[in-house]
Protein backbone atom coordinates (compact mmCIF):
# COMPACT_ATOMS: atom_id res chain seq x y z
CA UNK A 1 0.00 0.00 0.00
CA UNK A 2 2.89 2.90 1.08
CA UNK A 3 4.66 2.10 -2.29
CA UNK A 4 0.91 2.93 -4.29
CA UNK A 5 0.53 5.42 -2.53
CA UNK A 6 4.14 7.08 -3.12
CA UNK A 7 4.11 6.73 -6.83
CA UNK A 8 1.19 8.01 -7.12
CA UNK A 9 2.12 10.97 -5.49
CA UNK A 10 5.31 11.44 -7.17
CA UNK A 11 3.72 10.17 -10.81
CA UNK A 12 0.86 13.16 -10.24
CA UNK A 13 3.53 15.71 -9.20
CA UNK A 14 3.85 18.77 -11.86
CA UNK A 15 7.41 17.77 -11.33
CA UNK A 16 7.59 13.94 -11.07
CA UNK A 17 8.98 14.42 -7.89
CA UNK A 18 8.54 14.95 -4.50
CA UNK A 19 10.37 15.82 -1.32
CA UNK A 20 10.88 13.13 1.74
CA UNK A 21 9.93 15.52 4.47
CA UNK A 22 6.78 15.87 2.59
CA UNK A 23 5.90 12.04 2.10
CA UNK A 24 6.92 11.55 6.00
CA UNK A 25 4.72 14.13 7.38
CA UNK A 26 1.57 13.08 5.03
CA UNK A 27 2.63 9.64 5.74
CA UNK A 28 3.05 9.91 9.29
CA UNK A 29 6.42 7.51 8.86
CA UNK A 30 9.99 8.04 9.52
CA UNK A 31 11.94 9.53 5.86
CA UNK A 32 14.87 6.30 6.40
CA UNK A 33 12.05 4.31 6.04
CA UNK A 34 10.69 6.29 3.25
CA UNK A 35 14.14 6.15 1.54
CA UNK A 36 14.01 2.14 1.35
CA UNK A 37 10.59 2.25 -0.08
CA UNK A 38 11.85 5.29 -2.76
CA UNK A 39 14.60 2.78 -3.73
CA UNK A 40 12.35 -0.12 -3.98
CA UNK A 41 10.32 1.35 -6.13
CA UNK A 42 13.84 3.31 -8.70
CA UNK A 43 13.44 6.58 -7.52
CA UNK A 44 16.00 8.90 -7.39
CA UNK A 45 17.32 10.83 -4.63
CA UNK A 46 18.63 14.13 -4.77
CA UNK A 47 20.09 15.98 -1.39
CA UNK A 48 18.26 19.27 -1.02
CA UNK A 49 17.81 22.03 1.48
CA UNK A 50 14.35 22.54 3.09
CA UNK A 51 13.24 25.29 5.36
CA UNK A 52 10.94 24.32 8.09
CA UNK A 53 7.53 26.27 8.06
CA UNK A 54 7.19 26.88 11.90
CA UNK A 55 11.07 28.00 12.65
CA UNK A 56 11.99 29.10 9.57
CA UNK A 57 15.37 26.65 9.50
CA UNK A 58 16.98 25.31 6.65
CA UNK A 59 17.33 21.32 7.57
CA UNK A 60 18.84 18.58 5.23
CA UNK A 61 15.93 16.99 2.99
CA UNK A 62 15.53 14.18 -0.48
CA UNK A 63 13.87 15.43 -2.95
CA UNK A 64 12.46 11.87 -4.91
CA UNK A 65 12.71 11.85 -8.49
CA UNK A 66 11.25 9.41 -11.41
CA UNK A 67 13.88 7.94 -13.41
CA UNK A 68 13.72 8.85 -17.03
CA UNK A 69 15.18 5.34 -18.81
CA UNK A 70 17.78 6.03 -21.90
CA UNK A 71 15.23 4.77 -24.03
CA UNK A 72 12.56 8.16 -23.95
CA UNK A 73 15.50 10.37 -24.01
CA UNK A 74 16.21 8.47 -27.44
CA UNK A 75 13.04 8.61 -28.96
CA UNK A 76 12.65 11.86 -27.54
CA UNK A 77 15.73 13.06 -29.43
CA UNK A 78 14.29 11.43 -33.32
C-alpha cells in the first residue's frame, strides 16, 4: 500500500517528484524508512535544502525523483 501510494504521489507531481519531508509528514512515517521504499520502487534521490515552516530553519531533505530510462530520451531526441 505505502509504495501505491508514493508513486502516485510522485507520478501526479507537476514535477515527477517529490520531497521526503513531505511524504513523512503526510505519511506519518519516519523519511529512512521512506528512503528504502523510494529505492524499492527506482526513484531517485537528490540531497536538497528545506526550510521548516514553523522555525523558519533550513534542515537537510531528499527530494524523490522518477527515473527517465535512456530509451525516452532516445526517442525523444528522433
Amino acid at each position: 500500500m505505502m509504495l501505491h501510494i508514493i508513486g502516485l504521489v510522485i507520478h501526479l507531481s507537476s514535477t515527477n517528484s517529490a520531497k521526503l519531508s513531505f511524504l513523512a509528514r503526510i505519511l506519518k512515517k519516519e523519511e529512512k524508512e521512506l528512503k528504502n521504499y523510494c529505492l524499492e520502487l527506482g526513484l531517485k534521490l537528490e540531497p536538497c535544502k528545506t526550510k521548516d515552516r514553523d522555525t523558519d530553519r533550513e534542515f537537510d531533505d531528499f527530494v524523490a525523483r522518477l527515473k527517465h530510462s535512456g530509451r525516452t530520451h532516445a526517442k525523444k531526441e528522433e
